[in-house]
C-alpha atoms as a PDB file:
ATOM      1  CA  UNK A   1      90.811 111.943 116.840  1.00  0.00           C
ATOM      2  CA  UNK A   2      91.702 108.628 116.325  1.00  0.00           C
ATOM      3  CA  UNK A   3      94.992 107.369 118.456  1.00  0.00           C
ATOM      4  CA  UNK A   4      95.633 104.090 116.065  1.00  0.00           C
ATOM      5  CA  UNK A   5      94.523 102.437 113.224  1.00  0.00           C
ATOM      6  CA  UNK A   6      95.098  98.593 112.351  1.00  0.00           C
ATOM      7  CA  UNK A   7      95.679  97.665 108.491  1.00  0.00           C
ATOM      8  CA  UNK A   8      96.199  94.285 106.870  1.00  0.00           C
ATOM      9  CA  UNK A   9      99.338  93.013 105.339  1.00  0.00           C
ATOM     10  CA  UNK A  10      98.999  92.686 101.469  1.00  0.00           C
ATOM     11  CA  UNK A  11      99.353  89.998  99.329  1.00  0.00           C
ATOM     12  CA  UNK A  12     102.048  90.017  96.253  1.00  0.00           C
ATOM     13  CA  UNK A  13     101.874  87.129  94.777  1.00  0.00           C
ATOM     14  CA  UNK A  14      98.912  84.916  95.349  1.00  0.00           C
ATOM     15  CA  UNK A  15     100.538  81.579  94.692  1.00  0.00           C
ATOM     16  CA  UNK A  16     102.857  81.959  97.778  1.00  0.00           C
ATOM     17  CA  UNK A  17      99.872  83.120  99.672  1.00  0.00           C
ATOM     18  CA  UNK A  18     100.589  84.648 103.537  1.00  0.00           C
ATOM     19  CA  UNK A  19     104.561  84.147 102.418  1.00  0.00           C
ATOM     20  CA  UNK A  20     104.300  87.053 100.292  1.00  0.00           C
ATOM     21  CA  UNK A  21     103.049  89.543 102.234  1.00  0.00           C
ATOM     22  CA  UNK A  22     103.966  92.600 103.465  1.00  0.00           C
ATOM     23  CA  UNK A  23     103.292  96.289 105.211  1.00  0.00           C
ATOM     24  CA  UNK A  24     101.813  98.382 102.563  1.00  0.00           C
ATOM     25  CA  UNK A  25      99.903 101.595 103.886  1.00  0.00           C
ATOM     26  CA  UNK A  26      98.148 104.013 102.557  1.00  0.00           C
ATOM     27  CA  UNK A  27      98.831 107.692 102.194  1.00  0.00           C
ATOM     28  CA  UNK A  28      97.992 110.570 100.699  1.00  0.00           C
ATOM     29  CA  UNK A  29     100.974 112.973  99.701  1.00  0.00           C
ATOM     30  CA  UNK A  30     100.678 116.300  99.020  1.00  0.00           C
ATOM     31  CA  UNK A  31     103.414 118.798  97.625  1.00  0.00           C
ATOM     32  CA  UNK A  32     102.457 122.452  96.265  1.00  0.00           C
ATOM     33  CA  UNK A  33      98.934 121.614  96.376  1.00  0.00           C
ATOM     34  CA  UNK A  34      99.058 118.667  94.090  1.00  0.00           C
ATOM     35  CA  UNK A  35      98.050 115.151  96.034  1.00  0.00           C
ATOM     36  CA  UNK A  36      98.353 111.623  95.297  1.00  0.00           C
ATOM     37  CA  UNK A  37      96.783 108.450  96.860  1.00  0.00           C
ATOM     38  CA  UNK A  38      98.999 105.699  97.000  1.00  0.00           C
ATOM     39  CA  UNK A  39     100.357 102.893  98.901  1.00  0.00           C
ATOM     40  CA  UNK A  40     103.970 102.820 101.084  1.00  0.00           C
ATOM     41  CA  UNK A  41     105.898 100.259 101.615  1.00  0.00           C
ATOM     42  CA  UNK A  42     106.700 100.128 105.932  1.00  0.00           C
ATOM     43  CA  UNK A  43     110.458  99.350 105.943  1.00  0.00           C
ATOM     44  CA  UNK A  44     111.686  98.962 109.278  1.00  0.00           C
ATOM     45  CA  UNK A  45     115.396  98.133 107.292  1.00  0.00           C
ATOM     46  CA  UNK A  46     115.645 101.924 105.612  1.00  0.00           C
ATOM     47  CA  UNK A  47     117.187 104.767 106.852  1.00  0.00           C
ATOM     48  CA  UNK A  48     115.295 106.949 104.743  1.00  0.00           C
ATOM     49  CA  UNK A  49     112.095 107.511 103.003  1.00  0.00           C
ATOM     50  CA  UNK A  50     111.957 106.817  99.403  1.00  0.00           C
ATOM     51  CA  UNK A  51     110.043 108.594  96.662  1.00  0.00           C
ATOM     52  CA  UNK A  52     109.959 107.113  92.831  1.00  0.00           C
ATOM     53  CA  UNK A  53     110.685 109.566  90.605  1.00  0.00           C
ATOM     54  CA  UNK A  54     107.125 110.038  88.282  1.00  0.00           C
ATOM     55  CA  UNK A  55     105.239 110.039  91.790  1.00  0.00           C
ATOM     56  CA  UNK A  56     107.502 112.978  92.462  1.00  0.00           C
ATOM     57  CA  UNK A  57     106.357 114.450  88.891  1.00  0.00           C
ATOM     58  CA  UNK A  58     102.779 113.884  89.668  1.00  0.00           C
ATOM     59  CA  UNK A  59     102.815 115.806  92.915  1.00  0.00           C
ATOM     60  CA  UNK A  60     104.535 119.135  90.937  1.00  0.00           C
ATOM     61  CA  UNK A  61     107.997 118.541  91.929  1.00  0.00           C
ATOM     62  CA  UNK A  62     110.421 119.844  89.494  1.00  0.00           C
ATOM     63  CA  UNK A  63     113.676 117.742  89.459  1.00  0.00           C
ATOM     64  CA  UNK A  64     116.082 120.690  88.584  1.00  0.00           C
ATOM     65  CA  UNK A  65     114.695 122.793  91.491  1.00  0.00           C
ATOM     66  CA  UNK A  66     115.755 120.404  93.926  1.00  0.00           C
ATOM     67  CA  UNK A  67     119.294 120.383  95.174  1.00  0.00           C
ATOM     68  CA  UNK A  68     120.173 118.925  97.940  1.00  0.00           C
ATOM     69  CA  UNK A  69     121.458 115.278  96.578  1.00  0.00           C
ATOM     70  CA  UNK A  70     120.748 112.162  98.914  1.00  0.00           C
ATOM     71  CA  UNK A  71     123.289 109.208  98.201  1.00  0.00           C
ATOM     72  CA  UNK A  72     121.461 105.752  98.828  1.00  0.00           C
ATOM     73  CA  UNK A  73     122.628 102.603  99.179  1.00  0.00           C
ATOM     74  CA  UNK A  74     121.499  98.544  97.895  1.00  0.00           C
ATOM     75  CA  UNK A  75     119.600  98.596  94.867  1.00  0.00           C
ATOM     76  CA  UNK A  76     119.425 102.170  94.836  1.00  0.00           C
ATOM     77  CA  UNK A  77     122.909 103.141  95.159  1.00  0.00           C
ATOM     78  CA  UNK A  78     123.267 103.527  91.303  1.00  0.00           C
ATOM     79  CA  UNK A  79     120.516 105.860  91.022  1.00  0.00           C
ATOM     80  CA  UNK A  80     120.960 110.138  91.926  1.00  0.00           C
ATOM     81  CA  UNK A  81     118.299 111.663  94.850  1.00  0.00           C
ATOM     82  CA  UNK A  82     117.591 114.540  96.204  1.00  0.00           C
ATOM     83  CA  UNK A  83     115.354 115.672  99.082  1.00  0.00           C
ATOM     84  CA  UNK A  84     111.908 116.397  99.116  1.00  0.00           C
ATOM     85  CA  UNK A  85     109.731 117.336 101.614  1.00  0.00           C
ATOM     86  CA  UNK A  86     105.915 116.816 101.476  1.00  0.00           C
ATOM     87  CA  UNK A  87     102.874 116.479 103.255  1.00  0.00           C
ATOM     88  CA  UNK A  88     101.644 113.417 104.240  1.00  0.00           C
ATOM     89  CA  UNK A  89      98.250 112.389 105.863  1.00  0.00           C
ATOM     90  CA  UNK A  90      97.356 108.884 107.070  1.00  0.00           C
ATOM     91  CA  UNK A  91      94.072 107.594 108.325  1.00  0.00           C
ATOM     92  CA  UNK A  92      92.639 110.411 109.938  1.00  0.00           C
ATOM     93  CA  UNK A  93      95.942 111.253 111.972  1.00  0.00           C
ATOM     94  CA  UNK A  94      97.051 114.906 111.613  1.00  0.00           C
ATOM     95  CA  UNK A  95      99.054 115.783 108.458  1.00  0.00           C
ATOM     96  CA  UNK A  96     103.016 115.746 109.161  1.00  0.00           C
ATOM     97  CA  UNK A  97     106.035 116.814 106.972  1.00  0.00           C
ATOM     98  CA  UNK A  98     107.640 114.088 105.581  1.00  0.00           C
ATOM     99  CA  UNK A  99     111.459 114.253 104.034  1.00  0.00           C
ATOM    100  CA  UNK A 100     111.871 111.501 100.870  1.00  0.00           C
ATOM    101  CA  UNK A 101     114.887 111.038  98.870  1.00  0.00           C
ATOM    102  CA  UNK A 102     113.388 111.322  95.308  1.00  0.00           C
ATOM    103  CA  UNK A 103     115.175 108.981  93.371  1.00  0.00           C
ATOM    104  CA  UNK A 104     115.538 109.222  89.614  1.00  0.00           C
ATOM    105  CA  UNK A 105     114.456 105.316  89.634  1.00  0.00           C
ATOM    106  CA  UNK A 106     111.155 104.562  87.776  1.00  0.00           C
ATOM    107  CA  UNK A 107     111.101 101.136  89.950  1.00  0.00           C
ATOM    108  CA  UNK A 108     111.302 102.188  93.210  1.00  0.00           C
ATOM    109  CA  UNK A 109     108.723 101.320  95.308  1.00  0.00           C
ATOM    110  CA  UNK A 110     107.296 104.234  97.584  1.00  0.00           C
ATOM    111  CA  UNK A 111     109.616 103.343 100.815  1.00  0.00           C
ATOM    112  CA  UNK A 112     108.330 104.372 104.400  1.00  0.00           C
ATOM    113  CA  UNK A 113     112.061 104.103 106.447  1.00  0.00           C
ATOM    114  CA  UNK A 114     113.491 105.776 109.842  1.00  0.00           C
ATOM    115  CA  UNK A 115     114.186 109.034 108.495  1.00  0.00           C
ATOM    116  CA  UNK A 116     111.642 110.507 109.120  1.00  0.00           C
ATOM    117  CA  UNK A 117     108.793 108.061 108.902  1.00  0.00           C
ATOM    118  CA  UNK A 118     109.018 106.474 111.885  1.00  0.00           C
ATOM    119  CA  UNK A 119     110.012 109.382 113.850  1.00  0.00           C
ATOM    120  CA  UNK A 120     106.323 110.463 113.306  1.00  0.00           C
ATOM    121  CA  UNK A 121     104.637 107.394 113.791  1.00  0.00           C
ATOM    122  CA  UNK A 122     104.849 103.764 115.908  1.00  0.00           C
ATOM    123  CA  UNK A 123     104.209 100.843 114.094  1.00  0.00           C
ATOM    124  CA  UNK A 124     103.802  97.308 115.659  1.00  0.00           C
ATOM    125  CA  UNK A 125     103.298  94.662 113.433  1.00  0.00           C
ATOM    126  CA  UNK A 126     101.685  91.480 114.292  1.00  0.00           C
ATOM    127  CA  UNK A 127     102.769  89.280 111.779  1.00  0.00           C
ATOM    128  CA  UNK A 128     101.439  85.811 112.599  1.00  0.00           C
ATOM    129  CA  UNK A 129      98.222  88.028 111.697  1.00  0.00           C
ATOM    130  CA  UNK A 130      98.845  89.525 109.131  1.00  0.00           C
ATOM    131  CA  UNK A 131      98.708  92.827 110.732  1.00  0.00           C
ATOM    132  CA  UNK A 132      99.613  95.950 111.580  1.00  0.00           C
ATOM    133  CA  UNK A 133      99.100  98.858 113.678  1.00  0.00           C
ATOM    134  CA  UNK A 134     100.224 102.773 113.525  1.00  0.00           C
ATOM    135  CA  UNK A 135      99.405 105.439 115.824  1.00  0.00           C
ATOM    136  CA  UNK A 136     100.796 109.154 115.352  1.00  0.00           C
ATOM    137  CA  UNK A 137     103.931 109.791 117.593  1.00  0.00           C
ATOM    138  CA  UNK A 138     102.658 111.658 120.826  1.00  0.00           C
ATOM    139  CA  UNK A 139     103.626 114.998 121.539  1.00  0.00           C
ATOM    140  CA  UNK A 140     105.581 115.432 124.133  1.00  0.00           C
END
């Protein structure tokens, strides 16, 4: 098994060049046997994990079966969320459970925060370049 993998910052906008980028990783979530690739935003500034609301449509999830609300704050603060847990699987890590508060925005970005990302995995970034690494949290 693999014990870390490195991954390149990404660009947004390539008229500010190296300014504008920043930690998107890839991931592959799974819920009731439905998966999608995508990218995640690594935000070291959320407290939780946050899923847009048609990704949460594409992997099955059925908005009205979900009840347990999740208030969130910023930009997201207007929007309702509730929890939902799915399977993620990075790299060639092992698959862990990952909670997301699935917000009814269409314009969220995919948000990788503390709870419960990085309680599975350690992330150092190397920004000067334009890197970043993430290993699995160890069992312990």
């Amino acid at each position: 098994m693999v014990d870390k993998v490195k991954f390149a910052f990404t660009e947004i906008d390539p008229s500010l060049g190296a300014l504008s980028t920043l930690p998107y990783l890839p991931i592959v979530l799974t819920y009731q046997n439905q998966s999608v690739s995508t990218i995640g935003l690594l935000d070291t500034g959320s407290s939780v994990n946050v899923l847009p609301y048609e990704m949460g449509l594409r992997l099955g999830a059925v908005w009205e079966r979900q009840r347990l609300s999740v208030p969130l704050g910023g930009n997201l603060a207007r929007f309702e969320a509730r929890a939902l847990v799915v399977t993620a699987n990075v790299e060639r890590f092992p698959p862990v459970e990952l909670a997301f508060a699935w917000t009814q925005d269409s314009n969220a970005p995919l948000i990788l925060g503390h709870m419960n990302f990085f309680l599975a995995f350690d992330v150092c970034f190397y920004r000067s370049e334009l890197l970043f690494e993430v290993s699995p949290k160890r069992s312990q």
